[in-house]
N, C-alpha and C. Protein backbone atom coordinates (compact mmCIF):
# COMPACT_ATOMS: atom_id res chain seq x y z
N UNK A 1 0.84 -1.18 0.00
CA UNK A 1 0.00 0.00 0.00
C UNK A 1 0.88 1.24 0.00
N UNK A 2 0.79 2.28 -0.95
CA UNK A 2 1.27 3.35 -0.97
C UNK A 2 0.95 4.55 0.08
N UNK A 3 2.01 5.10 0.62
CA UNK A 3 1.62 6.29 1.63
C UNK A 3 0.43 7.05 0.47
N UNK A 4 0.00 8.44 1.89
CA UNK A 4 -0.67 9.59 1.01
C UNK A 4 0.12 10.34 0.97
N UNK A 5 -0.17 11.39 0.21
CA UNK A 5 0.52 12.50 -0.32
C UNK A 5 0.96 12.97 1.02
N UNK A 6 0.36 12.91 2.47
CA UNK A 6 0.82 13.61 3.62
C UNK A 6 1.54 12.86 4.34
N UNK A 7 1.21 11.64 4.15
CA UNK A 7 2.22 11.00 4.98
C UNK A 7 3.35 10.81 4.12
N UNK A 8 3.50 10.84 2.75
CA UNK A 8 4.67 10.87 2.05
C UNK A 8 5.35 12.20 2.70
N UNK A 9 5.12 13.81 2.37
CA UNK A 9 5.95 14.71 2.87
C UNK A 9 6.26 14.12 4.45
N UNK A 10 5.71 13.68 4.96
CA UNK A 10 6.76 13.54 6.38
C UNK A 10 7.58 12.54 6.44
N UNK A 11 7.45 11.55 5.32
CA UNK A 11 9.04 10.56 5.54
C UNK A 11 9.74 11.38 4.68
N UNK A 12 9.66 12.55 3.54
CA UNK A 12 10.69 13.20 3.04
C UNK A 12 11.27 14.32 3.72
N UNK A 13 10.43 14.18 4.74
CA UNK A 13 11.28 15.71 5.92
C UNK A 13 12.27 14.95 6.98
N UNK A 14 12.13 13.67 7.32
CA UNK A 14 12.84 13.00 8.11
C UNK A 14 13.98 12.43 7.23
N UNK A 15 15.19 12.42 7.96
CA UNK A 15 16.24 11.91 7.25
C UNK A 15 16.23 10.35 6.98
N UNK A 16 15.97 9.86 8.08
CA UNK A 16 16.07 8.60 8.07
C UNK A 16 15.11 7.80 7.18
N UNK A 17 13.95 8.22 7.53
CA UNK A 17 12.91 7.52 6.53
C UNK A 17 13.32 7.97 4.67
N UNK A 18 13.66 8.89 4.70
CA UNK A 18 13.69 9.37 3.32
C UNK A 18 15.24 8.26 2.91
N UNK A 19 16.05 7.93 3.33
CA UNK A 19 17.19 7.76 3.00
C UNK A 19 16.78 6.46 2.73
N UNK A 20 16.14 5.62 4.00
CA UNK A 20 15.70 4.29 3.47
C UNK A 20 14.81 4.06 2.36
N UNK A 21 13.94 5.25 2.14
CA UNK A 21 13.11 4.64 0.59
C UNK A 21 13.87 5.37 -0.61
N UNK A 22 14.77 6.34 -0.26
CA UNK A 22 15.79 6.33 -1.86
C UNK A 22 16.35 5.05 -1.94
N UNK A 23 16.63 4.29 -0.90
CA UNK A 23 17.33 3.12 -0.80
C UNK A 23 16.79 2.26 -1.36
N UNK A 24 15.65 1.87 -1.04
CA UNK A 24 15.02 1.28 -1.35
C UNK A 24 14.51 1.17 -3.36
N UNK A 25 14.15 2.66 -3.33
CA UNK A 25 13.81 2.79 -4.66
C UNK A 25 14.99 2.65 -5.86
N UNK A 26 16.09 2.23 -5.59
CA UNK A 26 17.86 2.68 -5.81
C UNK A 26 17.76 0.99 -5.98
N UNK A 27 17.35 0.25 -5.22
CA UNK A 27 17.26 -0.90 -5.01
C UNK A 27 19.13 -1.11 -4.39
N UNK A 28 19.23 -0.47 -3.25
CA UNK A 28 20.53 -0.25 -3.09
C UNK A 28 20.27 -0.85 -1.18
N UNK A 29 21.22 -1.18 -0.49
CA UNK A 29 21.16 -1.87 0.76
C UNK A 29 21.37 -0.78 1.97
N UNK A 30 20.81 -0.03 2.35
CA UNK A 30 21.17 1.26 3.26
C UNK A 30 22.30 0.96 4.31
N UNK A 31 22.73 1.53 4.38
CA UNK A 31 24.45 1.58 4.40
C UNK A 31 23.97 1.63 6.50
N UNK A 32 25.01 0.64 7.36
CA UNK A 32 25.07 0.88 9.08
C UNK A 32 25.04 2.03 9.44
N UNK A 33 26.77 2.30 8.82
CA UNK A 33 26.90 3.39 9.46
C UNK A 33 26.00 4.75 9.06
N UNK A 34 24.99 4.83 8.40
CA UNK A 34 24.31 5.85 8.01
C UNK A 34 22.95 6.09 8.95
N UNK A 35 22.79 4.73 9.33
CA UNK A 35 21.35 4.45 10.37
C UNK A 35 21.86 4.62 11.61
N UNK A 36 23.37 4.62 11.99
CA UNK A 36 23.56 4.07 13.21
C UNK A 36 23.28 5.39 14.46
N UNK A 37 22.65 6.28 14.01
CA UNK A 37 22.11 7.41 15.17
C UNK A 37 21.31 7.61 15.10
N UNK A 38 20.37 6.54 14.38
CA UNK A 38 18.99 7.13 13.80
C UNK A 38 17.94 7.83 14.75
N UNK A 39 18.40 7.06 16.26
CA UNK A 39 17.24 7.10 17.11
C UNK A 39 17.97 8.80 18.15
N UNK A 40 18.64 8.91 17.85
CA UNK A 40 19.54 10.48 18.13
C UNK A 40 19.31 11.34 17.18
N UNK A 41 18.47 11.78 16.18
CA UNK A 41 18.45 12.54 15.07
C UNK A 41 19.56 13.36 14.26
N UNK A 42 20.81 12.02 14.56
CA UNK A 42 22.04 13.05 14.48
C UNK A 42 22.53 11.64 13.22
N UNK A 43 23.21 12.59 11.95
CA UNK A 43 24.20 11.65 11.35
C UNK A 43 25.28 11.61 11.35
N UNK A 44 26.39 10.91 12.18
CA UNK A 44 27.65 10.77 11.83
C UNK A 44 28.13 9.64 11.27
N UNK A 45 29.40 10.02 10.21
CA UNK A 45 29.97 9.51 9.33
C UNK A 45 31.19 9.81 8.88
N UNK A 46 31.92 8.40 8.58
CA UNK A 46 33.27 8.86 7.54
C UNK A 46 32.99 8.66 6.62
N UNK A 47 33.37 9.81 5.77
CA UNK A 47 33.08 9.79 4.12
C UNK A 47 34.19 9.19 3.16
N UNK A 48 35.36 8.83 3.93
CA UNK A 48 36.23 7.96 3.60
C UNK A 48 35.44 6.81 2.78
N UNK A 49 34.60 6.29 3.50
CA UNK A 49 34.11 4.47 3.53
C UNK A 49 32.81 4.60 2.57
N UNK A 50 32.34 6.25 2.23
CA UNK A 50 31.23 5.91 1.22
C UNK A 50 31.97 5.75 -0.12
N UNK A 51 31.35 5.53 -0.98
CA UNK A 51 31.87 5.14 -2.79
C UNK A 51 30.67 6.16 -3.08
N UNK A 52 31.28 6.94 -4.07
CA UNK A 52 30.48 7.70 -4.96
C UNK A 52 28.94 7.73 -5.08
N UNK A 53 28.98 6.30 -5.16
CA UNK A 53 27.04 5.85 -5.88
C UNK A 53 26.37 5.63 -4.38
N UNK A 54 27.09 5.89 -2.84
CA UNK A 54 26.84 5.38 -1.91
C UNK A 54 26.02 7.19 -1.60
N UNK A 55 26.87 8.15 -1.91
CA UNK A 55 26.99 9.12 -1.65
C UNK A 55 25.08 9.72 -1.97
N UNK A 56 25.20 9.47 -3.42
CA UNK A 56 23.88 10.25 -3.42
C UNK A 56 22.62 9.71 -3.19
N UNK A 57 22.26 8.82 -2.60
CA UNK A 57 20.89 8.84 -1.88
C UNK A 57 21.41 9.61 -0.15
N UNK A 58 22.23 9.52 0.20
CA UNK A 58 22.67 10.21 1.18
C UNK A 58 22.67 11.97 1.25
N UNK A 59 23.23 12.44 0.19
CA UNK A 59 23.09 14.01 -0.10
C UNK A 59 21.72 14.35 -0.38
N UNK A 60 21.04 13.22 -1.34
CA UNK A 60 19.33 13.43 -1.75
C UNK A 60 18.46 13.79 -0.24
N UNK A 61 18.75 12.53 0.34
CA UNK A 61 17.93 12.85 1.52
C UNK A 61 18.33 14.13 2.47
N UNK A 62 19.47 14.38 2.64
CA UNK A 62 19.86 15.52 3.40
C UNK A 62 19.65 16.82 2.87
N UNK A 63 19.51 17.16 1.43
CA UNK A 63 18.78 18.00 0.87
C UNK A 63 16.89 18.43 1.25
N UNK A 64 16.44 17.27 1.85
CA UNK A 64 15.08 17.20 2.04
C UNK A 64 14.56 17.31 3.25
N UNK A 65 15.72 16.93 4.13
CA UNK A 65 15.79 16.90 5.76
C UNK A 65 14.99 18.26 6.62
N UNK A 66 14.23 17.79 7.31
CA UNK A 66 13.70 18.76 8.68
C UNK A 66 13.94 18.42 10.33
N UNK A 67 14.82 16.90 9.72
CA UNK A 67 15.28 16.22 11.62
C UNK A 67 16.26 16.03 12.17
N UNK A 68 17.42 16.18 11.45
CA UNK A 68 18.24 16.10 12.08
C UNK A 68 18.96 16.88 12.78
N UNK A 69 19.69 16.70 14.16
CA UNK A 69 19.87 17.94 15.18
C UNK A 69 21.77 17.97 15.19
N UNK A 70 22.04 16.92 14.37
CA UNK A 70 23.98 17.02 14.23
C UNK A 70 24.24 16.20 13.02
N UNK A 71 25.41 17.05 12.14
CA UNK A 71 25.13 16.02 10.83
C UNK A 71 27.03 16.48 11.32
N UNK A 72 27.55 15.22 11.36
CA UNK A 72 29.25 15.24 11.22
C UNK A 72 29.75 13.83 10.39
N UNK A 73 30.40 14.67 9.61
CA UNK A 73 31.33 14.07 8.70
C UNK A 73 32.80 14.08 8.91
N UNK A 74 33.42 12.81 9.04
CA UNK A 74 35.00 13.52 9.18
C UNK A 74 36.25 12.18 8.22
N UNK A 75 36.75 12.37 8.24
CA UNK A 75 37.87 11.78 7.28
C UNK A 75 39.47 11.17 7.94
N UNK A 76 39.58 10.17 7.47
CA UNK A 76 40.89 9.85 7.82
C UNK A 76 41.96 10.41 7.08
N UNK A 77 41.57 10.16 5.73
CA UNK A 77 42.43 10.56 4.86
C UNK A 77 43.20 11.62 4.91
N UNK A 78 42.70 12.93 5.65
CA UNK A 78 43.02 14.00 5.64
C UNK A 78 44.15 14.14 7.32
N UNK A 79 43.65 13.26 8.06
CA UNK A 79 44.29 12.96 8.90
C UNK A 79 45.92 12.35 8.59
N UNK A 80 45.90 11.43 7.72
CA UNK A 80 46.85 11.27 7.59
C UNK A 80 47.98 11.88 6.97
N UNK A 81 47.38 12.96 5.55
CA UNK A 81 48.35 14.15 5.20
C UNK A 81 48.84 15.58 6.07
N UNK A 82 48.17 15.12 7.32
CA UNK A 82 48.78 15.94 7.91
C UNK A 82 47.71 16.85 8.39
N UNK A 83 46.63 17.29 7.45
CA UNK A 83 45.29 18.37 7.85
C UNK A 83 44.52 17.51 8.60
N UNK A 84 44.37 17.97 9.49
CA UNK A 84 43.68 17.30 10.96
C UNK A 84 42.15 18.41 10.81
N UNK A 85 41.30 17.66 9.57
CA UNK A 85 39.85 18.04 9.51
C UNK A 85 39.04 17.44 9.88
N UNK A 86 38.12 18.21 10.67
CA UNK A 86 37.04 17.65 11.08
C UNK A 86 35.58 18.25 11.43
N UNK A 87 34.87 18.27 10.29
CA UNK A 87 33.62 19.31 10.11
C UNK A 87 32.33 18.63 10.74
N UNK A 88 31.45 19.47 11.72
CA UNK A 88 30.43 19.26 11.79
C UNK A 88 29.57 20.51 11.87
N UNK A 89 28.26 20.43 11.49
CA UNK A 89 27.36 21.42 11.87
C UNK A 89 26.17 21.11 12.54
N UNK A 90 25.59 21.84 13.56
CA UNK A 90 24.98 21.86 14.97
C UNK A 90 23.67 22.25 14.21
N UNK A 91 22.57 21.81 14.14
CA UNK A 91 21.24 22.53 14.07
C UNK A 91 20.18 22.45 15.53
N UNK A 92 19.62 23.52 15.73
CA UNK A 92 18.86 23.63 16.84
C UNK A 92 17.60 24.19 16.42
């Protein structure tokens, strides 16, 4: 059974729900570490460990997002040349 038009906009305002039905519709396997704060409204991640095609149902949904309260991304790679980066941004 298909959502309605209203309950569709509220799994596209939530990150999590939206990420699992690009996933889904992608016919693609939603990635641990992407769920793994789901119940914290926060996403953290190394973007090291995504692959390209991993990337955009991930950016899709975060483009659409109204829930999440910490989205951090950080990198090894950059760690190891020496730039010790590490970006997050706080929403309240």
């Amino acid at each position: 059974m298909k959502p309605t038009i209203k309950g569709r906009r509220t799994i596209m305002r939530q990150f999590h729900l939206c990420y699992n039905d690009l996933c889904k519709r992608q016919s693609v396997m939603p990635l641990a570490a992407v769920m793994a704060h789901q119940k914290k409204n926060m996403l953290r991640l190394s973007g090291d460990r995504l692959t390209y095609e991993e990337w955009v149902p991930v950016l899709h949904a975060l483009s659409l997002d109204n829930s999440l309260h910490f989205i951090g991304v950080h990198s090894t790679h950059a760690a190891k040349t020496g730039n010790s980066v590490y970006a997050h941004y706080a929403y309240t």
